[in-house]
Protein backbone atom coordinates (compact mmCIF):
# COMPACT_ATOMS: atom_id res chain seq x y z
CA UNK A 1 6.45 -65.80 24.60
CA UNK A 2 8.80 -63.92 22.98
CA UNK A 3 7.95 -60.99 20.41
CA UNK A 4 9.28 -61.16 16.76
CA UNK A 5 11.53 -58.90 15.43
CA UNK A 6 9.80 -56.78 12.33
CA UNK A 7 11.47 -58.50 9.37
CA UNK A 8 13.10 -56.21 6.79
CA UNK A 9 9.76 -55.90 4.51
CA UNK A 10 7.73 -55.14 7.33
CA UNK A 11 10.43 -51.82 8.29
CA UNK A 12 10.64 -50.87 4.79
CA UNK A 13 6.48 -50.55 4.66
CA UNK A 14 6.45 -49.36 8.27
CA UNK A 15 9.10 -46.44 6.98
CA UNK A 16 6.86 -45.77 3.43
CA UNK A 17 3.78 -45.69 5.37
CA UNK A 18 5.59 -43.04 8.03
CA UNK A 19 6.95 -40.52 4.64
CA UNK A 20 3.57 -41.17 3.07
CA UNK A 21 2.12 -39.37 6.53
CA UNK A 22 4.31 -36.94 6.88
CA UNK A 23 4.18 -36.00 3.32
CA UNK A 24 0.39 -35.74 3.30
CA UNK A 25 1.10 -33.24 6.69
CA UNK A 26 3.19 -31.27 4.30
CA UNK A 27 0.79 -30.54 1.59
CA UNK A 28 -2.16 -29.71 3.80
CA UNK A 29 0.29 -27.52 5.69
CA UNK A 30 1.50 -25.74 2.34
CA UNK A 31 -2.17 -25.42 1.08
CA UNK A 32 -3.61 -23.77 3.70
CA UNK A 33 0.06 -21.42 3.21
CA UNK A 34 -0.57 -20.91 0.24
CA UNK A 35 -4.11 -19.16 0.47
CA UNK A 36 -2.45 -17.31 3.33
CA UNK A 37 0.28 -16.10 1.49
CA UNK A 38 -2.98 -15.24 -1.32
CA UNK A 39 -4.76 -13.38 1.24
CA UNK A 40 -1.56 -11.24 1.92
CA UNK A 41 -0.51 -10.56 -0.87
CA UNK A 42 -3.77 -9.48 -1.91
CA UNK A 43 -3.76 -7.31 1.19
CA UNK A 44 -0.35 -5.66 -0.13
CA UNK A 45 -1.50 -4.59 -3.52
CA UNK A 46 -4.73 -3.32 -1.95
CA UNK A 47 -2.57 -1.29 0.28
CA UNK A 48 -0.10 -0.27 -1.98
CA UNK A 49 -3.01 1.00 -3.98
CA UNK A 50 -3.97 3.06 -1.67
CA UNK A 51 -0.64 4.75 -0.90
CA UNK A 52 -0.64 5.46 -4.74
CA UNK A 53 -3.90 7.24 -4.35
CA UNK A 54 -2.59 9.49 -1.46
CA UNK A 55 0.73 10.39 -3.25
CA UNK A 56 -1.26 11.70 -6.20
CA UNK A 57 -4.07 13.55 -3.89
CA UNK A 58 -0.81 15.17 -2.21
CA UNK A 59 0.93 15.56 -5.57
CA UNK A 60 -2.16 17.36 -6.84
CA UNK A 61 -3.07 19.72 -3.35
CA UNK A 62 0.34 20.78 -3.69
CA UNK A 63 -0.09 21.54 -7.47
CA UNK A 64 -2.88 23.47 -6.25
CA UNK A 65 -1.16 25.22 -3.38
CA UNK A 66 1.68 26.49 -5.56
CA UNK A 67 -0.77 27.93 -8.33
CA UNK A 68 -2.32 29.70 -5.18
CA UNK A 69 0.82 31.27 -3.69
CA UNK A 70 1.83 32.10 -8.16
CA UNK A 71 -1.66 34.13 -8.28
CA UNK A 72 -0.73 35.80 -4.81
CA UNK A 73 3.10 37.04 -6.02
CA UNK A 74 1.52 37.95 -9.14
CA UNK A 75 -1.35 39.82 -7.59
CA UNK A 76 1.09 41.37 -5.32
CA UNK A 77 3.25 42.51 -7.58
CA UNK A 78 0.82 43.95 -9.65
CA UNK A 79 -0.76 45.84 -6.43
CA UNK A 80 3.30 47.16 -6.59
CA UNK A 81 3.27 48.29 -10.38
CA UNK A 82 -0.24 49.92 -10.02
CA UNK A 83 -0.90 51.82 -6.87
CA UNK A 84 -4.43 52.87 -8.18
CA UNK A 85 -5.57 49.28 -8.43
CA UNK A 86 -4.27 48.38 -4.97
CA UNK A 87 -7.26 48.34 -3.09
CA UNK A 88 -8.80 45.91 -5.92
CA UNK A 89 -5.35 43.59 -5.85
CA UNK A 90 -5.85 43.33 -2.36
CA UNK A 91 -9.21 42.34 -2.41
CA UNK A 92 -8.00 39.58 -4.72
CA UNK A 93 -5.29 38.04 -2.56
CA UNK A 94 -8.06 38.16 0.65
CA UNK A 95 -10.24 36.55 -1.62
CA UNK A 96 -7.35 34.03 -2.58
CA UNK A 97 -6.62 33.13 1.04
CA UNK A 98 -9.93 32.52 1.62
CA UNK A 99 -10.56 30.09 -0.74
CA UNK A 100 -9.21 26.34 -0.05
């Protein structure tokens, strides 16, 4: 017996049937993507976030810092202007190192 050739309207639903598959692969491909690309993104901002929050603890010890090393010129130089007081000055600026 010999087999039949697939007549034109039997290709053209074979072929639709075959997109129609492939499409549905697609979209259940680019859904799952897409809460992927949802999870890392929200990963990103969490991180960037967080890098904010460092800059400004940095931004602010420095702040800090440079007050600290201000009050040790000016104690310093006041230690300078009034030799008397030194001894008082000095136990300022110890008492200014020690401190965080």
């Amino acid at each position: 017996m010999a087999r039949k050739e697939p007549g034109f309207a039997e290709r053209l639903q074979t072929a639709a049937k075959a997109k129609q598959e492939q499409l549905e692969k697609l979209r259940a491909r680019a859904q799952s993507n897409d809460t992927e690309a949802a999870a890392r993104r929200a990963a990103q901002i969490e991180a960037a976030k967080a890098r904010e929050l460092r800059a400004a603890e940095r931004k602010e010890a420095n702040r800090l810092a440079a007050e600290r090393r201000e009050a040790e010129r000016a104690a310093e130089q006041a230690c300078e202007d009034r030799p008397g007081e030194g001894r008082e000055r000095h136990e300022e600026v110890d008492r200014l190192h020690a401190s965080p």
